[in-house]
N, C-alpha and C. Protein backbone atom coordinates (compact mmCIF):
# COMPACT_ATOMS: atom_id res chain seq x y z
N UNK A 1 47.44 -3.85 -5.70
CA UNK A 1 46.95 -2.99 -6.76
C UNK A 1 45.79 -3.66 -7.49
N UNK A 2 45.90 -4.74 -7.78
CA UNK A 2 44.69 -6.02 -8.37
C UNK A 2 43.59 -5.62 -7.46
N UNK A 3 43.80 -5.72 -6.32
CA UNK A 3 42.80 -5.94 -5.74
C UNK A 3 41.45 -4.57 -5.13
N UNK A 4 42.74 -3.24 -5.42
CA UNK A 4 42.27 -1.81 -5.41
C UNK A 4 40.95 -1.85 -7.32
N UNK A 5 42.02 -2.25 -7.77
CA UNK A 5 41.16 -2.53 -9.38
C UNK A 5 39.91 -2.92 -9.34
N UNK A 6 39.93 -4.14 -8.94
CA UNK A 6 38.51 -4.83 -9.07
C UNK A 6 38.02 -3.91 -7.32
N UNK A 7 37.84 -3.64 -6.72
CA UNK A 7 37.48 -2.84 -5.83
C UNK A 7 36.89 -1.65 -6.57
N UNK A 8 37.28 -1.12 -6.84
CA UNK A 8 37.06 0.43 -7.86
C UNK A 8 35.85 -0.29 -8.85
N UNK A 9 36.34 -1.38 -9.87
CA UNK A 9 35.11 -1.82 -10.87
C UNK A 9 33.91 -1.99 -10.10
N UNK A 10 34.42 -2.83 -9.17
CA UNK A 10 32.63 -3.52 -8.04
C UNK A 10 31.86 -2.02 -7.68
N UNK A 11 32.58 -1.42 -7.43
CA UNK A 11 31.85 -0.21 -6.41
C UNK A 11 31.23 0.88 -7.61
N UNK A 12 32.11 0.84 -8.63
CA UNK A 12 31.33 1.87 -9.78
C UNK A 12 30.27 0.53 -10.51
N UNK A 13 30.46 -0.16 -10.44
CA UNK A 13 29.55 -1.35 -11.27
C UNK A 13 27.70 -1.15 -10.08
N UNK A 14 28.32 -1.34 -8.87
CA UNK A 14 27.28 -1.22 -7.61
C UNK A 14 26.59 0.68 -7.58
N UNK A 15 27.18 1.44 -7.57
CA UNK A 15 26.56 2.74 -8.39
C UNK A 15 25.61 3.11 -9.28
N UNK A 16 26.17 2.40 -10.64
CA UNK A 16 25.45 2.44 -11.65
C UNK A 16 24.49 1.60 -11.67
N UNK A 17 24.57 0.76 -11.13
CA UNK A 17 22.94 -0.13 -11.50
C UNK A 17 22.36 0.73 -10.39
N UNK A 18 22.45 0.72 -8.84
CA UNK A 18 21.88 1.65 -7.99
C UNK A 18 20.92 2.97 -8.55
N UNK A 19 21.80 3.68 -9.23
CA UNK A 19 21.36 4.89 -10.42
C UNK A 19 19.90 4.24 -11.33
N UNK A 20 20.36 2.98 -12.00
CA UNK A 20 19.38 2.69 -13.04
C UNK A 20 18.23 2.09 -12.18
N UNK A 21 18.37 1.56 -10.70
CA UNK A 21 17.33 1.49 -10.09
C UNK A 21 16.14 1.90 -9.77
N UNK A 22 17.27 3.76 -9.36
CA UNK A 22 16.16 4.96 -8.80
C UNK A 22 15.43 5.19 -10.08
N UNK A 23 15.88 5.28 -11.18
CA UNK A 23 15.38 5.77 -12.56
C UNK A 23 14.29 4.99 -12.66
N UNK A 24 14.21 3.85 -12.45
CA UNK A 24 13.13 2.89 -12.91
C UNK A 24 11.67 3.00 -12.38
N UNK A 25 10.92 2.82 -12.88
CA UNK A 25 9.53 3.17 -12.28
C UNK A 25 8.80 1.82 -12.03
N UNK A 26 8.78 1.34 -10.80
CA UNK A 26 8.17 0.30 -10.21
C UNK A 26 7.51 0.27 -9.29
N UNK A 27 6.36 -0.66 -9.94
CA UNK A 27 4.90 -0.41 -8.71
C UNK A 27 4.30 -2.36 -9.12
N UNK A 28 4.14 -2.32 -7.88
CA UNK A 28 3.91 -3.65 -7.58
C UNK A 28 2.28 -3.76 -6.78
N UNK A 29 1.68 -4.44 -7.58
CA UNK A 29 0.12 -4.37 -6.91
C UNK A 29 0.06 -5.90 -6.31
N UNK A 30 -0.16 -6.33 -5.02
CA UNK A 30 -1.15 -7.56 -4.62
C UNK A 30 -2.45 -7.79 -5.30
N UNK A 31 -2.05 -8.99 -5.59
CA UNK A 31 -3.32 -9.92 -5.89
C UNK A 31 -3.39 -10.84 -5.07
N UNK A 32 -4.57 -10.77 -4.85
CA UNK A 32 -4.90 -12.04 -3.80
C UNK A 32 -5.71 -12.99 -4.90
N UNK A 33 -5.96 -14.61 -4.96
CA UNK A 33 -6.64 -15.65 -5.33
C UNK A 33 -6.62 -16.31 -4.76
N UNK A 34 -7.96 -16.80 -4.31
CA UNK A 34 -8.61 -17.73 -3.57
C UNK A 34 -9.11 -19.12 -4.75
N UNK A 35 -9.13 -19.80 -3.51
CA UNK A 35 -9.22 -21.50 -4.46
C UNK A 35 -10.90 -21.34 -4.49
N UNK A 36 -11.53 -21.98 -5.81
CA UNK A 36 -13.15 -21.83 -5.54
C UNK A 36 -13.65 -22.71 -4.78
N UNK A 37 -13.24 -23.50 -4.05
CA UNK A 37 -12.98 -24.61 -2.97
C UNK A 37 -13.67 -24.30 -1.72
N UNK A 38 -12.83 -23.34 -1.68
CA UNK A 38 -12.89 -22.20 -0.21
C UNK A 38 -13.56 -21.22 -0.31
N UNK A 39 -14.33 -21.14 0.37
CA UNK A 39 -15.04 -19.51 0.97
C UNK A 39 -14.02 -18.20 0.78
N UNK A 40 -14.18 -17.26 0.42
CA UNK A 40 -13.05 -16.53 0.87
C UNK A 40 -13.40 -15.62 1.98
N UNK A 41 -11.86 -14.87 2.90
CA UNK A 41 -12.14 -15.25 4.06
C UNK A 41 -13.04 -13.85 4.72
N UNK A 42 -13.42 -14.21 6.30
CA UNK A 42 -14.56 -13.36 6.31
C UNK A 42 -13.93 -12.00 6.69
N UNK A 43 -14.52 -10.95 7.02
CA UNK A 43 -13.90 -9.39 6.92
C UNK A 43 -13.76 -9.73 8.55
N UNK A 44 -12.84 -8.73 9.19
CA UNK A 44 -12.47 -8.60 10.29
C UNK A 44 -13.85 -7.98 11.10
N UNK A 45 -14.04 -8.53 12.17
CA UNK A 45 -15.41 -8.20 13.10
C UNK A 45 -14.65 -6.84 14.04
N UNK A 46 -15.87 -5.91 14.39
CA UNK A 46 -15.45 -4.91 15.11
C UNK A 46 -14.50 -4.96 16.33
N UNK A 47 -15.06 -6.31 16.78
CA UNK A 47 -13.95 -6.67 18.29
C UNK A 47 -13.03 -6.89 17.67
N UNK A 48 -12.49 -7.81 16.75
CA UNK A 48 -10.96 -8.27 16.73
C UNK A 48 -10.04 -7.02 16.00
N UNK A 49 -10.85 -5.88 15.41
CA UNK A 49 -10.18 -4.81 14.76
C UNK A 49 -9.77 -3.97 16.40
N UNK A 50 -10.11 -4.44 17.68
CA UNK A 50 -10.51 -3.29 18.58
C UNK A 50 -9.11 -3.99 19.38
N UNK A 51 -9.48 -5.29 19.34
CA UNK A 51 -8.25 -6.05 19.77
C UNK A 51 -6.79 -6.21 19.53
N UNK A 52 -6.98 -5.68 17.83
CA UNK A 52 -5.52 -5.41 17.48
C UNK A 52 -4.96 -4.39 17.57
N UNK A 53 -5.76 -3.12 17.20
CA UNK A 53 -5.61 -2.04 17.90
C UNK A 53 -5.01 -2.11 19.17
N UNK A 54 -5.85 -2.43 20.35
CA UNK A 54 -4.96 -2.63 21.70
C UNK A 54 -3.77 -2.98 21.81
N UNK A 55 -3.53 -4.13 20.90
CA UNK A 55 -2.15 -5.04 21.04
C UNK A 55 -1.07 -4.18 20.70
N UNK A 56 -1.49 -3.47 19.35
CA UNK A 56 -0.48 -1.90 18.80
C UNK A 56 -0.26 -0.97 19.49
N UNK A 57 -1.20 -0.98 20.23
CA UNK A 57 -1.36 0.22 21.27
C UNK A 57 -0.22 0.18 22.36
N UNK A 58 -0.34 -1.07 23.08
CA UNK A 58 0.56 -1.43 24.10
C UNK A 58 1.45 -2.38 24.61
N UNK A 59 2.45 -1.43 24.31
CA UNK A 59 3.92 -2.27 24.48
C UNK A 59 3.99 -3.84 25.43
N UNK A 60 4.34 -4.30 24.68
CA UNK A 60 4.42 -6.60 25.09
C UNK A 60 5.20 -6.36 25.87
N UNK A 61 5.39 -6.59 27.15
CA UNK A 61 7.07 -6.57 27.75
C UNK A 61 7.60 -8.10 27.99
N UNK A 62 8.54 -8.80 28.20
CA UNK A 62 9.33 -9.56 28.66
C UNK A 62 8.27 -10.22 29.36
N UNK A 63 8.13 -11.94 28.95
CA UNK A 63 7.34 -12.87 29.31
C UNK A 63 7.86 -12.88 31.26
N UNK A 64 8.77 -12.80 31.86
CA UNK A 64 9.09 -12.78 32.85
C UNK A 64 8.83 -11.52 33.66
N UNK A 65 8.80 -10.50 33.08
CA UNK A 65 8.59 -9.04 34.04
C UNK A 65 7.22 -9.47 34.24
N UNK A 66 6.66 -9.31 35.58
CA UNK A 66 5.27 -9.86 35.76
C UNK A 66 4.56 -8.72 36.63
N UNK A 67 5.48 -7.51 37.06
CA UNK A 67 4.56 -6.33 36.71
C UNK A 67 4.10 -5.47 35.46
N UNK A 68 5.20 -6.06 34.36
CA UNK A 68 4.94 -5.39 32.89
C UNK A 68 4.32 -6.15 32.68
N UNK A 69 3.86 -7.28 32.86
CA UNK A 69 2.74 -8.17 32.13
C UNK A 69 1.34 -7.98 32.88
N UNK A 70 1.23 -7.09 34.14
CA UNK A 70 0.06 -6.68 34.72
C UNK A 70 -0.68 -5.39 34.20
N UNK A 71 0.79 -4.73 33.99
CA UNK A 71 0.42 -2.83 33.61
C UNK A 71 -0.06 -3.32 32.33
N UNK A 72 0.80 -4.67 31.18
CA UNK A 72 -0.02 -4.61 30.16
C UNK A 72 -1.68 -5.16 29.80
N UNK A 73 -1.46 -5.75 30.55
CA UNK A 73 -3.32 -6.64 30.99
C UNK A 73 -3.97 -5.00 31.30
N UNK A 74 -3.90 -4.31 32.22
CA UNK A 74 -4.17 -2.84 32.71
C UNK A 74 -4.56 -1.97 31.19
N UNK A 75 -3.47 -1.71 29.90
CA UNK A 75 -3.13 -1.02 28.98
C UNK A 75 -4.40 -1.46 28.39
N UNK A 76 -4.35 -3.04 27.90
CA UNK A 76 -5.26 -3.86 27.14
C UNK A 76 -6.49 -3.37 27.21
N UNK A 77 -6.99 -3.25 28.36
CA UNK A 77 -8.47 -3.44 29.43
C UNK A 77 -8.65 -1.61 28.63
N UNK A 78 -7.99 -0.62 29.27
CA UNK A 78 -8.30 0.64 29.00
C UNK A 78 -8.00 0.65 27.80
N UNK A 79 -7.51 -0.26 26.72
CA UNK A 79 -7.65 0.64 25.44
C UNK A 79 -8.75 -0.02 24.64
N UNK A 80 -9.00 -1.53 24.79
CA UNK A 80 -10.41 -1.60 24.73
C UNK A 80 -11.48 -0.90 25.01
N UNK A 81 -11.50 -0.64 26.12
CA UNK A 81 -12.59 0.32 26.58
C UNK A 81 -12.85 1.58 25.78
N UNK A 82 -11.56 2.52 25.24
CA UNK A 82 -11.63 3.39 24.77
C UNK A 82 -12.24 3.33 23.76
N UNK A 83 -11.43 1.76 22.84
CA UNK A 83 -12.16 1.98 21.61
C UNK A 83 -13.61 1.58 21.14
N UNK A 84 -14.34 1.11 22.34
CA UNK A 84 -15.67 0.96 22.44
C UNK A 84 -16.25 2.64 22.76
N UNK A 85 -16.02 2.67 23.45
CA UNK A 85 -16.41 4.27 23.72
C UNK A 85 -16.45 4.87 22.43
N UNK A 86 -15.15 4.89 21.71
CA UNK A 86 -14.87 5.80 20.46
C UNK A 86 -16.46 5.39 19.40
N UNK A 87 -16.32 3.78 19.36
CA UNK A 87 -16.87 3.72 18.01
C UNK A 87 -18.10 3.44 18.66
N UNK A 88 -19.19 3.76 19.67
CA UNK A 88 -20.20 4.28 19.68
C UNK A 88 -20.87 5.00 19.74
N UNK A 89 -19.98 6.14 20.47
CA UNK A 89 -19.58 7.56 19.87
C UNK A 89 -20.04 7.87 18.47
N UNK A 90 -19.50 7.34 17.65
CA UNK A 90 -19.23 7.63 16.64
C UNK A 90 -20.45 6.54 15.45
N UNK A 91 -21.16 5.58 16.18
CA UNK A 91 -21.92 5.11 15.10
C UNK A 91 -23.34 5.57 15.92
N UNK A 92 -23.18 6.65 16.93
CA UNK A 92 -24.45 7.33 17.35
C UNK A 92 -24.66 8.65 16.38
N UNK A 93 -23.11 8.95 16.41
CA UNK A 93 -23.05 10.45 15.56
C UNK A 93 -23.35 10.03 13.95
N UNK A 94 -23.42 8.56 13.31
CA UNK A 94 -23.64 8.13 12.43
C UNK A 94 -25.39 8.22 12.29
N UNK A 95 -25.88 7.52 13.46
CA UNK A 95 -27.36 7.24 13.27
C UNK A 95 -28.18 8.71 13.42
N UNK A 96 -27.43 9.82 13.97
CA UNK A 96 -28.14 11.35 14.19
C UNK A 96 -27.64 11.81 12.72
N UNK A 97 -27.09 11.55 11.86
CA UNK A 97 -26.59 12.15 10.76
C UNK A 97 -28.29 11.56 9.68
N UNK A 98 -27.98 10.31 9.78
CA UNK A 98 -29.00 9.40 8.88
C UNK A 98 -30.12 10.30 9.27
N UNK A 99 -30.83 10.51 10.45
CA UNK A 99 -32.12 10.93 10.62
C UNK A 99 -32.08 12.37 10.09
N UNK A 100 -31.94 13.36 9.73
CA UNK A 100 -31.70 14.42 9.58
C UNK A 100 -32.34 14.40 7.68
């Protein structure tokens, strides 16, 4: 019966703060600070944004499957490609906009 007791307190005690949780209005902003030491750091270059993309793009398989590690070399290659395609595409449709 003790132990139904404090069972019952924990779980309405775990409720109510839960409750005063949702109620609460919390927003948390990043700050970043850099040492004046250091440079701060440089912006991501078009390739390595194109590169991570790829990596998101296509599934890592098992260091040992060594046809999933071919199809993914394969994935890599074509989604690079794509996203070169895309973003010259797209900084041509940039430079026909400017002239206008």
């Amino acid at each position: 019966m003790k132990k139904l007791t404090t069972l019952a307190l924990l779980s309405t005690l775990a409720f109510s703060s839960a409750a005063q949780a949702q109620s609460a209005f919390v927003m948390v902003i990043g700050k970043r600070t850099y040492e004046q030491s250091r440079p701060a750091p440089a912006p991501l270059t078009d390739e390595r944004r194109i590169e991570i993309a790829a990596e998101r793009a296509c599934e890592k398989p098992f260091i040992r499957d060594l046809k999933g590690q071919q199809l993914y070399g394969e994935c890599l290659t074509e989604a690079r490609a794509q996203a070169v395609a895309q973003l010259a595409a797209h900084q041509s449709r940039l430079a026909q906009l400017s002239l206008r």
